[in-house]
ModelCIF file with pLDDT and N, C-alpha, C, O atoms, coordinates in Angstrom:
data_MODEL
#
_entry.id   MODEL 
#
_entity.id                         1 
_entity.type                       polymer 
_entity.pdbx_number_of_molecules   1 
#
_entity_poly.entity_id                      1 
_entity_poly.type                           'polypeptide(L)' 
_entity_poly.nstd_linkage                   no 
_entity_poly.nstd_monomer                   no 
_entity_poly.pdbx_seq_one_letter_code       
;(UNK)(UNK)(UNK)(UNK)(UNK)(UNK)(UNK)(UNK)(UNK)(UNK)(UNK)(UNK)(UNK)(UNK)(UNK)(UNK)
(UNK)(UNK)(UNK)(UNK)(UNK)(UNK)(UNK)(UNK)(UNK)(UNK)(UNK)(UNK)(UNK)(UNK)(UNK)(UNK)
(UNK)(UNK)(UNK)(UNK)(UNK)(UNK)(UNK)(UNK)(UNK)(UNK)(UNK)(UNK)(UNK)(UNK)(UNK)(UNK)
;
_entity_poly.pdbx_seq_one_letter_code_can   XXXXXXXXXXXXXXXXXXXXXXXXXXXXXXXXXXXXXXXXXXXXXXXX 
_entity_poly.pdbx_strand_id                 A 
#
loop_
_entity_poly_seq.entity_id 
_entity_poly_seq.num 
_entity_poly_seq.mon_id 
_entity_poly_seq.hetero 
1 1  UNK n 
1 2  UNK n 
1 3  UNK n 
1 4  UNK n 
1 5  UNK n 
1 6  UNK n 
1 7  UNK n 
1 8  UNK n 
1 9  UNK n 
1 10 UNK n 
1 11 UNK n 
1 12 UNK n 
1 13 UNK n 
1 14 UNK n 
1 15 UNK n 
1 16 UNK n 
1 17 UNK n 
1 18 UNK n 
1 19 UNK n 
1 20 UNK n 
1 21 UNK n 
1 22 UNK n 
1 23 UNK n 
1 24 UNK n 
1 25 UNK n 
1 26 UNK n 
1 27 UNK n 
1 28 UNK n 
1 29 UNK n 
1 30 UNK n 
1 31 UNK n 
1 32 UNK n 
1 33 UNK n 
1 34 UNK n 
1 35 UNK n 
1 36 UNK n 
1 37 UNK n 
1 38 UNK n 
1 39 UNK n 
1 40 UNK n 
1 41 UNK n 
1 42 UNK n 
1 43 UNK n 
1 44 UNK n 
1 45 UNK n 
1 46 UNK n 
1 47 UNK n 
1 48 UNK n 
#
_struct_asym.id          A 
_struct_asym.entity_id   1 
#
loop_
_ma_qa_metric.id 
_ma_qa_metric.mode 
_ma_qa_metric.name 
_ma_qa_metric.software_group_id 
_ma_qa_metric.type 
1 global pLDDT . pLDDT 
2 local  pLDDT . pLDDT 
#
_ma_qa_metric_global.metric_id      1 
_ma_qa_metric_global.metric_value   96.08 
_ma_qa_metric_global.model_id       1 
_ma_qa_metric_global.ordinal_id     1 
#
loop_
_ma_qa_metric_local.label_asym_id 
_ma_qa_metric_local.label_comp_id 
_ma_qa_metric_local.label_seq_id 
_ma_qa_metric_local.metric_id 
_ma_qa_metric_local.metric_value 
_ma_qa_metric_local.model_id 
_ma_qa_metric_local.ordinal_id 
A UNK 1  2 97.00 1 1  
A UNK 2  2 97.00 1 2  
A UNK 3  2 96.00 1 3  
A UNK 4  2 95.00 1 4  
A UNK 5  2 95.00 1 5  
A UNK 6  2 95.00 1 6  
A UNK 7  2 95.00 1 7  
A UNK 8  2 94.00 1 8  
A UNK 9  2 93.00 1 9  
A UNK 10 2 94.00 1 10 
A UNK 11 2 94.00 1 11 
A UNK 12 2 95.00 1 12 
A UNK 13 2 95.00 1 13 
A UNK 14 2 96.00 1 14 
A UNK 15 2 97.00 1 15 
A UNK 16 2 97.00 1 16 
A UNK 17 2 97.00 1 17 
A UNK 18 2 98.00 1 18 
A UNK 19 2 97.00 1 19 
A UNK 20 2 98.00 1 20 
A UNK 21 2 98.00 1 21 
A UNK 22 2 98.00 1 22 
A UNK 23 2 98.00 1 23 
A UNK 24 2 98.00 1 24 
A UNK 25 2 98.00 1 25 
A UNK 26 2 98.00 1 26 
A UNK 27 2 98.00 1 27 
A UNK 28 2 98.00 1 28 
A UNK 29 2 97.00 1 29 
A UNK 30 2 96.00 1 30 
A UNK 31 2 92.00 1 31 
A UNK 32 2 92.00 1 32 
A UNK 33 2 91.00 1 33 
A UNK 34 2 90.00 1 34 
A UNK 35 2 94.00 1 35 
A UNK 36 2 95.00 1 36 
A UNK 37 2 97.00 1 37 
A UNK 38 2 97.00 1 38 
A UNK 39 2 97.00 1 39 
A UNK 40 2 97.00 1 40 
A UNK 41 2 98.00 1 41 
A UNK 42 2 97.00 1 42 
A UNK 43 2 97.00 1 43 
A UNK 44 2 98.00 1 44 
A UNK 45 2 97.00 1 45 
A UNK 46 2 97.00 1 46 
A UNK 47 2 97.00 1 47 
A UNK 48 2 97.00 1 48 
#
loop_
_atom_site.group_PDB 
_atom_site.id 
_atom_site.type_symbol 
_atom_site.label_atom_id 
_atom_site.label_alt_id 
_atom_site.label_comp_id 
_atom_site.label_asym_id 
_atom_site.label_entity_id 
_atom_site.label_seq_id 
_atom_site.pdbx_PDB_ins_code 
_atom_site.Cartn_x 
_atom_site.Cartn_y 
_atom_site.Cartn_z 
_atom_site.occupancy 
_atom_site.B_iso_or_equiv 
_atom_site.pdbx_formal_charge 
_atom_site.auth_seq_id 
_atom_site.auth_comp_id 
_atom_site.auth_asym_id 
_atom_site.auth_atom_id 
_atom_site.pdbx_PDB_model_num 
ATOM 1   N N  . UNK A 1 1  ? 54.044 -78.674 143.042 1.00 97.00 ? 1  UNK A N  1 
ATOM 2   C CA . UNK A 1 1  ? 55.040 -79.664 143.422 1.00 97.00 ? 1  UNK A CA 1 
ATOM 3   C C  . UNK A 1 1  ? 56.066 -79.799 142.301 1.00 97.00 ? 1  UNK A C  1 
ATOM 4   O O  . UNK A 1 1  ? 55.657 -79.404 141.209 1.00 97.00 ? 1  UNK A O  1 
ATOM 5   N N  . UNK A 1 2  ? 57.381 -80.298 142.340 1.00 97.00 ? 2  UNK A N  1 
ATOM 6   C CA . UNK A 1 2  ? 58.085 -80.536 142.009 1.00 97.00 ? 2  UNK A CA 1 
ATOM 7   C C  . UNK A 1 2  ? 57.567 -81.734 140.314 1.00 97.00 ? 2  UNK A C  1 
ATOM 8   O O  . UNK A 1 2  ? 58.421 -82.545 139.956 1.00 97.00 ? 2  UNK A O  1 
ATOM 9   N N  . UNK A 1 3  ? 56.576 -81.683 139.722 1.00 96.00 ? 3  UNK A N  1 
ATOM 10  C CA . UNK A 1 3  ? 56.431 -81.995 138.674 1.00 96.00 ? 3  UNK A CA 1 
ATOM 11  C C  . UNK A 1 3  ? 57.333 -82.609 137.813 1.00 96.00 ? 3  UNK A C  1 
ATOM 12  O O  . UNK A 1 3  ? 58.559 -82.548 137.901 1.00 96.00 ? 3  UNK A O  1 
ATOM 13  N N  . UNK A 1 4  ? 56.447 -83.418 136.677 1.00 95.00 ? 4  UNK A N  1 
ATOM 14  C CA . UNK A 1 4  ? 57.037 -83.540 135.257 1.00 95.00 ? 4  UNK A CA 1 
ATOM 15  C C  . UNK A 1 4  ? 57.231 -82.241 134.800 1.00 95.00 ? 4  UNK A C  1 
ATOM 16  O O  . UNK A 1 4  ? 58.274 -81.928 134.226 1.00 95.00 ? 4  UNK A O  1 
ATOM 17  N N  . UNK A 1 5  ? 56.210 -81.355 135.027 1.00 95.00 ? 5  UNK A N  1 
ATOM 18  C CA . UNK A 1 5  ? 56.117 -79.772 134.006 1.00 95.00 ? 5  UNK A CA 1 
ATOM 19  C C  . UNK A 1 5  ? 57.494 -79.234 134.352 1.00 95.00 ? 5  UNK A C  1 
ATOM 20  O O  . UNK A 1 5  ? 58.037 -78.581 133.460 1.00 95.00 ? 5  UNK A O  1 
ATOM 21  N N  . UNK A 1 6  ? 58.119 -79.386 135.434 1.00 95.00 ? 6  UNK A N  1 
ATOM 22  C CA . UNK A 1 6  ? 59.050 -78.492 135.954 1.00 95.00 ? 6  UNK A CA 1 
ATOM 23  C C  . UNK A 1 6  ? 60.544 -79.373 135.882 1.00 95.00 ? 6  UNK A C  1 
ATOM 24  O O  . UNK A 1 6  ? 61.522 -78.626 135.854 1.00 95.00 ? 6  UNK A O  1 
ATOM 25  N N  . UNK A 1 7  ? 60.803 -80.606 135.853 1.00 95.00 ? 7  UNK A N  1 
ATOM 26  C CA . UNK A 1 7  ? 61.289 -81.444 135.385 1.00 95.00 ? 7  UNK A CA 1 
ATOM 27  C C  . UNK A 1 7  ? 62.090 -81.441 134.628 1.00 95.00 ? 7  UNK A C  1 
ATOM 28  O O  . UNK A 1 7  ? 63.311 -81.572 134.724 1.00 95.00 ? 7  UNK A O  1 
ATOM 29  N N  . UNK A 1 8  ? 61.075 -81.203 133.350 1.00 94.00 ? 8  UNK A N  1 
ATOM 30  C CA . UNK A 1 8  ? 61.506 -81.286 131.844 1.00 94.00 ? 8  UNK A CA 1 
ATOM 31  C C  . UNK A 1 8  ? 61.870 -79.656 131.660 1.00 94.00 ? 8  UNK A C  1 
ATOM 32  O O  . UNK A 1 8  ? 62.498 -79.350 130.646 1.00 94.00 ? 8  UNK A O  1 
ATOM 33  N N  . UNK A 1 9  ? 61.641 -79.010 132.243 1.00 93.00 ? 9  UNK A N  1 
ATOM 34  C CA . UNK A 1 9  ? 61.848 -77.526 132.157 1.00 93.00 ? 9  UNK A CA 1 
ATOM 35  C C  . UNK A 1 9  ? 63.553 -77.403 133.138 1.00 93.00 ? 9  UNK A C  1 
ATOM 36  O O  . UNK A 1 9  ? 64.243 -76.398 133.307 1.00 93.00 ? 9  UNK A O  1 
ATOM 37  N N  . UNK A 1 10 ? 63.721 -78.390 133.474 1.00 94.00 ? 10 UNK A N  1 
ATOM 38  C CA . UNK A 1 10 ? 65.609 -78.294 134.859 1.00 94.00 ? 10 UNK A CA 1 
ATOM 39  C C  . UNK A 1 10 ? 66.156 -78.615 133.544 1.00 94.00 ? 10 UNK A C  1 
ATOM 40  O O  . UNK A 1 10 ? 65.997 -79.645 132.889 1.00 94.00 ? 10 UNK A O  1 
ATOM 41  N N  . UNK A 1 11 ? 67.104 -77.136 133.149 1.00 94.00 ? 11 UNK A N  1 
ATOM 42  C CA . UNK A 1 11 ? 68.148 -77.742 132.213 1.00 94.00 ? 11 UNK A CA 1 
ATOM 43  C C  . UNK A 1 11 ? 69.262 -78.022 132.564 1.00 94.00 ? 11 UNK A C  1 
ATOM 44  O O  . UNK A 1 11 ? 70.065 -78.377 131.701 1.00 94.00 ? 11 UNK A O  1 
ATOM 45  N N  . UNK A 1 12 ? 69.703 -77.942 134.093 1.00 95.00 ? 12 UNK A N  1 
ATOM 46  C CA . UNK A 1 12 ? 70.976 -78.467 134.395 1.00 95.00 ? 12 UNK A CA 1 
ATOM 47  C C  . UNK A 1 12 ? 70.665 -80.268 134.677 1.00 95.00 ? 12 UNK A C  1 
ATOM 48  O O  . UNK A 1 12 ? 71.327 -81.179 135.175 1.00 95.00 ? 12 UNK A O  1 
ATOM 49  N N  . UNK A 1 13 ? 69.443 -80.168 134.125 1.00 95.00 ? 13 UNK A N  1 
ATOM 50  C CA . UNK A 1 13 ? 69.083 -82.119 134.231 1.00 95.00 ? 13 UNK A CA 1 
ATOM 51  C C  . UNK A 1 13 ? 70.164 -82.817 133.159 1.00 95.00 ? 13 UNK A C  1 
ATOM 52  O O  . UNK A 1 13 ? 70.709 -83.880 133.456 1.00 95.00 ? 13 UNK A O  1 
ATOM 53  N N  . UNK A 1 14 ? 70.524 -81.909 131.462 1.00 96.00 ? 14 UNK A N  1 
ATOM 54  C CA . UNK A 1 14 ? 70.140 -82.019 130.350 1.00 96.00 ? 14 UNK A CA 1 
ATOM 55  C C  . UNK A 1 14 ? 71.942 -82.131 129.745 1.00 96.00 ? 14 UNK A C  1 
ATOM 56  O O  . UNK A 1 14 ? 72.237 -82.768 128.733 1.00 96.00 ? 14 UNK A O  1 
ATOM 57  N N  . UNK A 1 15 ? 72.918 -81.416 130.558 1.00 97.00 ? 15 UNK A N  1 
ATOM 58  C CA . UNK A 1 15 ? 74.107 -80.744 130.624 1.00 97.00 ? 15 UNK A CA 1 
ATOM 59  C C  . UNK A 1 15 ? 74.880 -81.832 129.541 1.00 97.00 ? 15 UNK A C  1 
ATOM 60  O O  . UNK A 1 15 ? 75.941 -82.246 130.006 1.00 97.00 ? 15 UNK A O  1 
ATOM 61  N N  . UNK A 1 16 ? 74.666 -82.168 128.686 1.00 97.00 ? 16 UNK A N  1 
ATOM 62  C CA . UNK A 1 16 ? 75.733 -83.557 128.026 1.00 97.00 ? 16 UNK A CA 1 
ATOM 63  C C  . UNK A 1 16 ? 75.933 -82.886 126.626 1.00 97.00 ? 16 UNK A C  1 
ATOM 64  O O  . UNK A 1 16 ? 75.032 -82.390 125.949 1.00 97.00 ? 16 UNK A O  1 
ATOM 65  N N  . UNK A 1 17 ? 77.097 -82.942 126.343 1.00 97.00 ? 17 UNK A N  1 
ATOM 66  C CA . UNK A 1 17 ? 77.807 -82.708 124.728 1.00 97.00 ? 17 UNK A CA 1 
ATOM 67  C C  . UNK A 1 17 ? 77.732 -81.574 124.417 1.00 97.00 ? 17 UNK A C  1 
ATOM 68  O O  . UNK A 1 17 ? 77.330 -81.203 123.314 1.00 97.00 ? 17 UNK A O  1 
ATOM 69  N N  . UNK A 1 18 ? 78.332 -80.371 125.889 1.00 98.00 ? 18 UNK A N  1 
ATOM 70  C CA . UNK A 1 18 ? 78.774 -78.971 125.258 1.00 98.00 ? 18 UNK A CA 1 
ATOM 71  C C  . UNK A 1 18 ? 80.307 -78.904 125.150 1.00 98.00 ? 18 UNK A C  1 
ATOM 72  O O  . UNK A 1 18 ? 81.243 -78.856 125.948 1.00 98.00 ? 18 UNK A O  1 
ATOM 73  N N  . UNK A 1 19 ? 80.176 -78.919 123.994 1.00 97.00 ? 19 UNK A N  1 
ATOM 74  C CA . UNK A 1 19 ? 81.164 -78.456 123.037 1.00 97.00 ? 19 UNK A CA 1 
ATOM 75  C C  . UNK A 1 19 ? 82.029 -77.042 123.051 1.00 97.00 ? 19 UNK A C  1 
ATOM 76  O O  . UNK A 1 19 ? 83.168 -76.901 122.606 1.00 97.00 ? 19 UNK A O  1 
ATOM 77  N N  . UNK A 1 20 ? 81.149 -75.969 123.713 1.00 98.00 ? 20 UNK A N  1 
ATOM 78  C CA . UNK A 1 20 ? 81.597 -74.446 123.574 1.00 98.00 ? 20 UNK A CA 1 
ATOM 79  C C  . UNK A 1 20 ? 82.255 -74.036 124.879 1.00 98.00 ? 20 UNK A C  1 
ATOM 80  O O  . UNK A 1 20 ? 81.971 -74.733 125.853 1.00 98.00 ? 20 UNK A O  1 
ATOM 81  N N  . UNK A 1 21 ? 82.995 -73.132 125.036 1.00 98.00 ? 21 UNK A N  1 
ATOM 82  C CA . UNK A 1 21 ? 83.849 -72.366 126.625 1.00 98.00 ? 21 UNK A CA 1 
ATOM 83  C C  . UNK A 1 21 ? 82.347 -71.821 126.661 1.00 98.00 ? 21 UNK A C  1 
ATOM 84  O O  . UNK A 1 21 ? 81.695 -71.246 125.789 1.00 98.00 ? 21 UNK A O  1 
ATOM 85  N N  . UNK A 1 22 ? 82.013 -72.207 127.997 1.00 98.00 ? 22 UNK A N  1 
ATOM 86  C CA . UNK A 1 22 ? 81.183 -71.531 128.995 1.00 98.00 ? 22 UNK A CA 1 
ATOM 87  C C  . UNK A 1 22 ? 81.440 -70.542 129.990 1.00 98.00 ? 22 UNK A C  1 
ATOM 88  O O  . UNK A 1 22 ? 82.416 -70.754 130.710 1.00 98.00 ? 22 UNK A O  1 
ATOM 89  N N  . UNK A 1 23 ? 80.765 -69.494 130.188 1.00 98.00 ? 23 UNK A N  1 
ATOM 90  C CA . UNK A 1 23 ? 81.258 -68.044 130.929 1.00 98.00 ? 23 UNK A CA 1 
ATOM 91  C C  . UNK A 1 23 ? 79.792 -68.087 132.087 1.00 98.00 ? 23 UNK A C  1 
ATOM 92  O O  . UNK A 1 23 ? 78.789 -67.662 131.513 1.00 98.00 ? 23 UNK A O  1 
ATOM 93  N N  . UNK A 1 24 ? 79.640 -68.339 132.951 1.00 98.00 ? 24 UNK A N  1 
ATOM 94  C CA . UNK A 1 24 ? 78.534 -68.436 133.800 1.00 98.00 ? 24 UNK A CA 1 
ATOM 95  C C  . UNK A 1 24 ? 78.651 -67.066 134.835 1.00 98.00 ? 24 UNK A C  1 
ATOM 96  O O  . UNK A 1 24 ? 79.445 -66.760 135.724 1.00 98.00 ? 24 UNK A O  1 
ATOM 97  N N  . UNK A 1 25 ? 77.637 -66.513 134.342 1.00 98.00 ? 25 UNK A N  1 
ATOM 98  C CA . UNK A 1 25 ? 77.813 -65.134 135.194 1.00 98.00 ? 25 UNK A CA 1 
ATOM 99  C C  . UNK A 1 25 ? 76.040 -65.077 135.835 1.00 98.00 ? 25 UNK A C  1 
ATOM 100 O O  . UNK A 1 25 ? 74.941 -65.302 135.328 1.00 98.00 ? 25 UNK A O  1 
ATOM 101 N N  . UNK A 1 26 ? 76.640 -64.551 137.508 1.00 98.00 ? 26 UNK A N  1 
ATOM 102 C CA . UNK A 1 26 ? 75.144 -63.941 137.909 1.00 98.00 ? 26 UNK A CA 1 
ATOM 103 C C  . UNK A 1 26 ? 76.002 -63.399 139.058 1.00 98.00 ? 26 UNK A C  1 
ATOM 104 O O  . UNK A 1 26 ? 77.212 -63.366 139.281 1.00 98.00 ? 26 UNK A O  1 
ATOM 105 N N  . UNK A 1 27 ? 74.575 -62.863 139.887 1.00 98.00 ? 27 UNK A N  1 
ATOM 106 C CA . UNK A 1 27 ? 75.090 -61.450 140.717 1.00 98.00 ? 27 UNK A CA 1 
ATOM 107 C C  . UNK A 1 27 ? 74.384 -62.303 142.180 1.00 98.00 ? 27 UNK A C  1 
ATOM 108 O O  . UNK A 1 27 ? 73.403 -63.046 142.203 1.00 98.00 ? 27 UNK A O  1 
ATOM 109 N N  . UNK A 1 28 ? 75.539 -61.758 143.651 1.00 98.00 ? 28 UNK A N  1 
ATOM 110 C CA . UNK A 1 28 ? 74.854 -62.558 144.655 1.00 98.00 ? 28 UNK A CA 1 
ATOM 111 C C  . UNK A 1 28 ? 73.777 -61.801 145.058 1.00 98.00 ? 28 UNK A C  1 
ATOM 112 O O  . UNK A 1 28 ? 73.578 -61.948 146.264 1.00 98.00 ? 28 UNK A O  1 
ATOM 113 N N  . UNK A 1 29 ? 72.947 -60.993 144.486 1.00 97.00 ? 29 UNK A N  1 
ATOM 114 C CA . UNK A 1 29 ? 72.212 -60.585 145.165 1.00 97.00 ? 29 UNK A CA 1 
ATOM 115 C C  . UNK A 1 29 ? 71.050 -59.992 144.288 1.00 97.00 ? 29 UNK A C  1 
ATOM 116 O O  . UNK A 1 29 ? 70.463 -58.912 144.345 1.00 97.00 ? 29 UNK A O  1 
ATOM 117 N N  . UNK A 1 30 ? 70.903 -61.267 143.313 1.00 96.00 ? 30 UNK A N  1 
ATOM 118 C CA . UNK A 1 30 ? 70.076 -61.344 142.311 1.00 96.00 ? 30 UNK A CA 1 
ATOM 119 C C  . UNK A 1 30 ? 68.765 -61.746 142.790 1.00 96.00 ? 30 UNK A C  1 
ATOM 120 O O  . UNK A 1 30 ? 68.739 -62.907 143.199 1.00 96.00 ? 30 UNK A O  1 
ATOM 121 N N  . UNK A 1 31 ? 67.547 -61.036 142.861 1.00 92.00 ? 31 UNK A N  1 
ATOM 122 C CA . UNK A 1 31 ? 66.368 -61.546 143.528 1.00 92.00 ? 31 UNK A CA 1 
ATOM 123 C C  . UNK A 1 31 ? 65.512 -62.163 142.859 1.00 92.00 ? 31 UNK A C  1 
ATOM 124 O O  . UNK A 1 31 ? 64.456 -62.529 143.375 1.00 92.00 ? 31 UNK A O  1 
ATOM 125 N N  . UNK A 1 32 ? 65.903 -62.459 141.210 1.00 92.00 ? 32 UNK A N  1 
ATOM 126 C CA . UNK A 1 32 ? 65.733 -63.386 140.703 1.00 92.00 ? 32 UNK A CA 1 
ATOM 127 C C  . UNK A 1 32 ? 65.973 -64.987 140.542 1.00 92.00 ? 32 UNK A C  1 
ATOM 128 O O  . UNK A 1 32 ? 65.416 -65.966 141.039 1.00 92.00 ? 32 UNK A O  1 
ATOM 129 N N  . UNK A 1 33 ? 66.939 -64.836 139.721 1.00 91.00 ? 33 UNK A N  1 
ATOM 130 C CA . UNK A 1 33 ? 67.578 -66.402 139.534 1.00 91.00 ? 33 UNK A CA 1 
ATOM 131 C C  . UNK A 1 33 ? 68.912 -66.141 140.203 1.00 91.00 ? 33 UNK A C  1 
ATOM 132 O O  . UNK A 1 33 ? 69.927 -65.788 139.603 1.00 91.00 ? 33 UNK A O  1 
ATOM 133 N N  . UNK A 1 34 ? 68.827 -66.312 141.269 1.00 90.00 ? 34 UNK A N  1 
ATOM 134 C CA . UNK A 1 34 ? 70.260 -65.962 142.389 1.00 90.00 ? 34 UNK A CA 1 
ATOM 135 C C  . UNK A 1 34 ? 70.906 -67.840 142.177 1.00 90.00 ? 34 UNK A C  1 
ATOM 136 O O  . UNK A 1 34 ? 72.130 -67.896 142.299 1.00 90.00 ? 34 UNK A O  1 
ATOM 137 N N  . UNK A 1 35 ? 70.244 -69.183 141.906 1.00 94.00 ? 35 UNK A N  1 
ATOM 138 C CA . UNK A 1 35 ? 70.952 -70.163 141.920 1.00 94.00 ? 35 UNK A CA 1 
ATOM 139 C C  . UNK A 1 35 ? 71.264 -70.632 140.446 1.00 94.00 ? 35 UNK A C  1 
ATOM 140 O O  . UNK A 1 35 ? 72.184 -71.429 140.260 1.00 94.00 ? 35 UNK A O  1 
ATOM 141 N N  . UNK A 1 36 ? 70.466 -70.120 139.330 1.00 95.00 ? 36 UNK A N  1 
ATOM 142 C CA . UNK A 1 36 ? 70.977 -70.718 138.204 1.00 95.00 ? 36 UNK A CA 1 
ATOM 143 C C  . UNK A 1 36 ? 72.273 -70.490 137.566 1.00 95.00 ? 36 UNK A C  1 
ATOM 144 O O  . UNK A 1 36 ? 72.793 -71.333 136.835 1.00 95.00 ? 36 UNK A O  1 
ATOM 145 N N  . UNK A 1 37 ? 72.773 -69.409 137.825 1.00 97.00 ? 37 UNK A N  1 
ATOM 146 C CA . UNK A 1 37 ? 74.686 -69.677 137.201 1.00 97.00 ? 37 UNK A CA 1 
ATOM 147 C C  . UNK A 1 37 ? 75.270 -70.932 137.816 1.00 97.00 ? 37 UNK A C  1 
ATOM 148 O O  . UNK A 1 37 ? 75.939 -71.761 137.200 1.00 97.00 ? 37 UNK A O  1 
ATOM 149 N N  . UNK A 1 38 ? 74.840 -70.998 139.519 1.00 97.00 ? 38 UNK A N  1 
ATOM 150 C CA . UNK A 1 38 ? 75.572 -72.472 139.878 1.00 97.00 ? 38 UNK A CA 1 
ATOM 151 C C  . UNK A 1 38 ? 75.269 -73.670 139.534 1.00 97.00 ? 38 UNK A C  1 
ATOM 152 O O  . UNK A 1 38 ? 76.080 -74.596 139.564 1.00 97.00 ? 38 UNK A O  1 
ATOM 153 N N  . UNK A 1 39 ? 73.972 -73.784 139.141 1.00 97.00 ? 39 UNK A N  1 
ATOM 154 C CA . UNK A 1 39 ? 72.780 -74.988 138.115 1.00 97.00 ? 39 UNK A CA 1 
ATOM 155 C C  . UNK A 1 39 ? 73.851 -75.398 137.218 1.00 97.00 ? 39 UNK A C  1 
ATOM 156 O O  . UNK A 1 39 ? 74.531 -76.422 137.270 1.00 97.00 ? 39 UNK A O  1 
ATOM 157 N N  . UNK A 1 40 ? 73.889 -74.545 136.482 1.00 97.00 ? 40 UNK A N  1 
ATOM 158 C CA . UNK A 1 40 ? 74.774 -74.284 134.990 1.00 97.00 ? 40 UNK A CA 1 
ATOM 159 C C  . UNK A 1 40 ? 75.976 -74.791 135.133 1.00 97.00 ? 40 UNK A C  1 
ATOM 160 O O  . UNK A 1 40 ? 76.459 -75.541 134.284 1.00 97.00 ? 40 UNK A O  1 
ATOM 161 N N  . UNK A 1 41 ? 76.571 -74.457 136.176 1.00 98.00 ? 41 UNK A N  1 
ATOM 162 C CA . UNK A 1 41 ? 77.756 -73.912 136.264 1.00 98.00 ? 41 UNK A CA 1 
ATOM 163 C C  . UNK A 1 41 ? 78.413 -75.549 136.686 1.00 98.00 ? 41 UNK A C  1 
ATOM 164 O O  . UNK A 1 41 ? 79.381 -76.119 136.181 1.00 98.00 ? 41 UNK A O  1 
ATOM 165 N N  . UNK A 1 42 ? 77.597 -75.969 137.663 1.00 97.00 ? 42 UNK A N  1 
ATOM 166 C CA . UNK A 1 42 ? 77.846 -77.448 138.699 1.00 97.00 ? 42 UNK A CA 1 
ATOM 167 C C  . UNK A 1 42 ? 78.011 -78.471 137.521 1.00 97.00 ? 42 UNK A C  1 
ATOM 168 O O  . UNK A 1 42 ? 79.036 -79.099 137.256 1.00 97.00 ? 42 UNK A O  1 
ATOM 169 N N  . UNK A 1 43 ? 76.578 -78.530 136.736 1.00 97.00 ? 43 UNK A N  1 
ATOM 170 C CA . UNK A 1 43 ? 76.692 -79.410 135.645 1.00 97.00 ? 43 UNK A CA 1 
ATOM 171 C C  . UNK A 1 43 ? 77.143 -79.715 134.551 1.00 97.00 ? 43 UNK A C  1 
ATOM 172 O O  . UNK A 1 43 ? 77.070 -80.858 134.098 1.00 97.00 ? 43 UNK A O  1 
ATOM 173 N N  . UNK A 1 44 ? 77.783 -78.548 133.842 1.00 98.00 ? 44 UNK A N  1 
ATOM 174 C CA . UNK A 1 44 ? 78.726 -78.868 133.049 1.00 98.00 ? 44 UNK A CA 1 
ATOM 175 C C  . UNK A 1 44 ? 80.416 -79.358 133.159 1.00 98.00 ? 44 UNK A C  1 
ATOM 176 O O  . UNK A 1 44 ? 81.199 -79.870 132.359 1.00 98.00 ? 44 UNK A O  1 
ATOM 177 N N  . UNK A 1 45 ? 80.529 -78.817 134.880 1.00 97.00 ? 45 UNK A N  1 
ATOM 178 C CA . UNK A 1 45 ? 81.664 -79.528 135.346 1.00 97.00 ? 45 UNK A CA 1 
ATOM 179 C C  . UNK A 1 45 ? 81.525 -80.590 135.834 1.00 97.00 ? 45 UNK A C  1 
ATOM 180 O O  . UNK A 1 45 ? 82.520 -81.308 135.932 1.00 97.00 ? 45 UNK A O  1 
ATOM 181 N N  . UNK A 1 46 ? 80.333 -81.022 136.274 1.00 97.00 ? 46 UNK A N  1 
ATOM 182 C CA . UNK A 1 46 ? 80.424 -82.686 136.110 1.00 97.00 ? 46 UNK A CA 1 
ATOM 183 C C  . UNK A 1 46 ? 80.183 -83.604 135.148 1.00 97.00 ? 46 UNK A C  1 
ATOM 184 O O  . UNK A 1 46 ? 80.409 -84.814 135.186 1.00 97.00 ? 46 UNK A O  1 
ATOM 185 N N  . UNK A 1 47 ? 79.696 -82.936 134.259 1.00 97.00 ? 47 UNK A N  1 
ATOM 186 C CA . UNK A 1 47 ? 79.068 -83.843 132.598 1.00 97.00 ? 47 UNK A CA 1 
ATOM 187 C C  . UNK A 1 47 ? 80.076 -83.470 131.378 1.00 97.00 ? 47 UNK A C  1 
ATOM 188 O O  . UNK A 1 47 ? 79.913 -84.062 130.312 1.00 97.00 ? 47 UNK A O  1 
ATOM 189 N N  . UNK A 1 48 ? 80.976 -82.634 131.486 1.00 97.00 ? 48 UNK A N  1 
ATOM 190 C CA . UNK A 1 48 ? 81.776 -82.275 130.167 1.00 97.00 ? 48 UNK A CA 1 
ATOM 191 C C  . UNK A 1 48 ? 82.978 -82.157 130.873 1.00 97.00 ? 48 UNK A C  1 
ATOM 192 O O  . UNK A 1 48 ? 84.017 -81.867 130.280 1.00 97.00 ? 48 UNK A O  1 
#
């Protein structure tokens, strides 16, 4: 289930006081992490 363990592990939870140009790259047809560039990507444009 959706846990503390897994929780504390969401770093688009965490997104506050980046300072640096961010370059968010992934591929659509990544059968991996196909949603984390947009994770990344969502939260620093709403938190910075």
């Amino acid at each position: 289930t959706y846990d503390a363990f897994w929780k504390q592990r969401s770093l688009w939870r965490f997104m506050d006081k980046v300072r640096c140009a961010v370059l968010n790259v992934g591929g659509w047809f990544d059968a991996e992490d196909p949603v984390g560039p947009f994770h990344i990507y969502r939260a620093v444009e709403q938190r910075n």
